[in-house]
Every structure is written in structure tokens, then in C-alpha cells.
C-alpha atoms as a PDB file:
ATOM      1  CA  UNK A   1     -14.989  27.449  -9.964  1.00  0.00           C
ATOM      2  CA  UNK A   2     -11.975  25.229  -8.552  1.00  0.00           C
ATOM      3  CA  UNK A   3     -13.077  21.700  -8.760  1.00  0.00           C
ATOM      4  CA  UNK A   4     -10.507  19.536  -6.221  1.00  0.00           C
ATOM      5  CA  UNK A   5      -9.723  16.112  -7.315  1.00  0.00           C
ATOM      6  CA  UNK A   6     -10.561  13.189  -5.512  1.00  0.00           C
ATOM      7  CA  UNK A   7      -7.821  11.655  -3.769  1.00  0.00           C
ATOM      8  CA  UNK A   8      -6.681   8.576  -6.033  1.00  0.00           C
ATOM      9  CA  UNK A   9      -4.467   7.348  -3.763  1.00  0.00           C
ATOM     10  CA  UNK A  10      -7.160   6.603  -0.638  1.00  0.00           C
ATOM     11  CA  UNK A  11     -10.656   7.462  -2.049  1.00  0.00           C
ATOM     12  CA  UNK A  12     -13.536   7.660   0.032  1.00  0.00           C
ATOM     13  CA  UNK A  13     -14.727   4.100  -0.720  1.00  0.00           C
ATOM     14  CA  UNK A  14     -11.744   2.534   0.909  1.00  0.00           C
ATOM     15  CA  UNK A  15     -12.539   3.846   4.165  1.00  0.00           C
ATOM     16  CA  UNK A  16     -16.279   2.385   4.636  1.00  0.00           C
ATOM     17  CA  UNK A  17     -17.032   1.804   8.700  1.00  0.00           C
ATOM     18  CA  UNK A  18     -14.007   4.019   9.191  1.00  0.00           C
ATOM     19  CA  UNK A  19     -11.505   1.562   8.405  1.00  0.00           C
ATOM     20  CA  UNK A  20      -9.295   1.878   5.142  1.00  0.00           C
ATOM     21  CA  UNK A  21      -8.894  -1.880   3.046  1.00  0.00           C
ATOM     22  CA  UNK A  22      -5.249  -1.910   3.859  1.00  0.00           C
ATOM     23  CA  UNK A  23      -6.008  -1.529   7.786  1.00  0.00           C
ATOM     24  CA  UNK A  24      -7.779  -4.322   7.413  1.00  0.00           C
ATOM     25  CA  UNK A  25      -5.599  -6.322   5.490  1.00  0.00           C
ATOM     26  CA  UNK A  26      -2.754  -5.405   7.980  1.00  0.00           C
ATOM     27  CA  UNK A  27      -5.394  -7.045  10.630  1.00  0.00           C
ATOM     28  CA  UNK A  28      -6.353 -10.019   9.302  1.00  0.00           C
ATOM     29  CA  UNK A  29      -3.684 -10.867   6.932  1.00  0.00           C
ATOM     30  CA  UNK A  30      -0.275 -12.695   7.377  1.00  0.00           C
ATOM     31  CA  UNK A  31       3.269 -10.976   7.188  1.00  0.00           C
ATOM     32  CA  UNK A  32       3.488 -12.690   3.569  1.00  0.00           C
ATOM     33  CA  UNK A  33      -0.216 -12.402   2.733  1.00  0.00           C
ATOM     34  CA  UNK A  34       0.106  -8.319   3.139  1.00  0.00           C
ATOM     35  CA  UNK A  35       3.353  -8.448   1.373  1.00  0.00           C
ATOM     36  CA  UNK A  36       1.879 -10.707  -1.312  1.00  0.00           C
ATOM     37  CA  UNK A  37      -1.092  -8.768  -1.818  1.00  0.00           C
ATOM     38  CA  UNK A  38       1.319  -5.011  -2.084  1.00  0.00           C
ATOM     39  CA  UNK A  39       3.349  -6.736  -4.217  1.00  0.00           C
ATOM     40  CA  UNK A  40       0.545  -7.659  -6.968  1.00  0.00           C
ATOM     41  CA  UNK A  41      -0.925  -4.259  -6.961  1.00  0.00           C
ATOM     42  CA  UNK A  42       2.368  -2.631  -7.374  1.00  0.00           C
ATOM     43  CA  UNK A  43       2.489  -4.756 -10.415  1.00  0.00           C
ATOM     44  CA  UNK A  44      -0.825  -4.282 -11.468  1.00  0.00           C
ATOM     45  CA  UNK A  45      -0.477  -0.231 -11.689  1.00  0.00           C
ATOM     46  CA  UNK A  46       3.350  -0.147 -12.908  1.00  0.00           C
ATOM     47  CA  UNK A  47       1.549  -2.889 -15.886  1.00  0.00           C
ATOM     48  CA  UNK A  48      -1.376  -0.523 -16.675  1.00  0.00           C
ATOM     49  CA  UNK A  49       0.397   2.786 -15.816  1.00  0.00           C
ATOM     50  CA  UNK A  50       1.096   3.544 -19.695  1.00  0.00           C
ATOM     51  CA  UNK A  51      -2.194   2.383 -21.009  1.00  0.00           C
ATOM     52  CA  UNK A  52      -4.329   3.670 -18.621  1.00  0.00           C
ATOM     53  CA  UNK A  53      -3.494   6.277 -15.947  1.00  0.00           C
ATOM     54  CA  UNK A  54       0.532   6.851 -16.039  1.00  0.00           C
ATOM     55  CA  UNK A  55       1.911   9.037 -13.591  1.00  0.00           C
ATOM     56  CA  UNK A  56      -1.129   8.434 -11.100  1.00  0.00           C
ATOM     57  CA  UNK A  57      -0.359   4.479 -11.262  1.00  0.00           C
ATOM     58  CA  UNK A  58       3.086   4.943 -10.585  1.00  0.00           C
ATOM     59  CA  UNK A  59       2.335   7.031  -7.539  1.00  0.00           C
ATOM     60  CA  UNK A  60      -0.422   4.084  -6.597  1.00  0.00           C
ATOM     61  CA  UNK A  61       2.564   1.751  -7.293  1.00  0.00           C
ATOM     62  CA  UNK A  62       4.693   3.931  -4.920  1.00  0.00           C
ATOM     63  CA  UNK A  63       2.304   3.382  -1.975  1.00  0.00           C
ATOM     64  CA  UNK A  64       2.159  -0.199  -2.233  1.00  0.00           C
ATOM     65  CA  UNK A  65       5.876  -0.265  -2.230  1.00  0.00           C
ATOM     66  CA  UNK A  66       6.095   1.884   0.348  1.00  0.00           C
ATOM     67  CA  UNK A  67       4.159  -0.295   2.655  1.00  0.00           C
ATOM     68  CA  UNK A  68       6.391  -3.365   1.718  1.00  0.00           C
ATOM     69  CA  UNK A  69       9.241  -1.216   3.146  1.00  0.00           C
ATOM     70  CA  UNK A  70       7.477  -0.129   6.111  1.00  0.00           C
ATOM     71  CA  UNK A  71       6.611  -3.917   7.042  1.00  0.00           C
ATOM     72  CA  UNK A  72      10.215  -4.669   5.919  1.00  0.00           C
ATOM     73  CA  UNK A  73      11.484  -2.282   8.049  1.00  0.00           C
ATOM     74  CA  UNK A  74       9.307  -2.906  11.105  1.00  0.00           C
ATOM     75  CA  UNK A  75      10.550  -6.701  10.780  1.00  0.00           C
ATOM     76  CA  UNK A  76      14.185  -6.179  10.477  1.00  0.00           C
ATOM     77  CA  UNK A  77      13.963  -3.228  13.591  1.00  0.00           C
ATOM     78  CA  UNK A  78      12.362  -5.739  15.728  1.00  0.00           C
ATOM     79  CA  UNK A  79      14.426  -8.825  14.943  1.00  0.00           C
ATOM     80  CA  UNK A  80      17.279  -6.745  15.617  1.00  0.00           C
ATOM     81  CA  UNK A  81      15.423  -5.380  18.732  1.00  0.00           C
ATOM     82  CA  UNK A  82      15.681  -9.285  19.925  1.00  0.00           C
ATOM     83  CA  UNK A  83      19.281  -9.628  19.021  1.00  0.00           C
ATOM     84  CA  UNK A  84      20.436  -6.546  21.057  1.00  0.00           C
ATOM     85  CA  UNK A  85      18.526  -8.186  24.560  1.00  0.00           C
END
């Protein structure tokens, strides 16, 4: 019997009413909230990653970071969107 593991990263809780936490947090939340909030849980799973899960809280750590970049990214493309008009 193959038993498949649940997905750690965005687990079927997260996505009650068909909307995952960070979609909402992206919707209701400031530039600097969002980023605030990423920041503390990539801190939170790179803290706890060799005392609790390791390699599966660094990869949660990764996602969080990821996002940062993405909104980082997003920010700097558009400011330089309003330069170049």
C-alpha cells in the first residue's frame, strides 16, 4: 500500500471556502504587513527547523521567502514600469 503524504507546504486546511491564508493575506493586508508577516514565519521554521521538522521547515521557510521576492519583484517591475512612461 503507497500511503502519499500530505502536502506540508499548502495543506488542506489552508484552503477553507476555497481561498488559501496567504490569498487572503495578500487581500487584506498592506505591502509591509504581507512582508512582515513572510518574514516572521520564515524565521519561525528556519528557528525550529533542527528541533522539530528540518528539511521540511526549510522548504516552508523557502516559500515564505519566495513570496517576499515575488512582492519585491512585482514592486521594483512596476516602479520601474512608471519610470520608463
Amino acid at each position: 500500500m503507497i500511503v502519499e503524504k500530505k502536502d506540508a507546504i499548502s495543506p488542506d486546511h489552508y484552503k477553507q471556502g476555497g481561498l488559501e491564508v496567504v490569498d487572503i493575506w495578500r487581500a487584506k493586508l498592506t505591502p509591509e504587513e504581507f512582508k512582515g508577516a513572510c518574514k516572521a514565519n520564515v524565521l519561525k521554521y528556519i528557528v525550529r527547523a533542527d528541533f522539530k521538522n528540518g528539511l521540511e521547515d526549510y522548504k516552508k521557510a523557502a516559500v515564505y521567502l519566495n513570496w517576499i521576492i515575488e512582492a519585491e519583484q512585482k514592486k521594483a517591475d512596476e516602479e520601474n514600469g512608471k519610470e520608463n512612461n
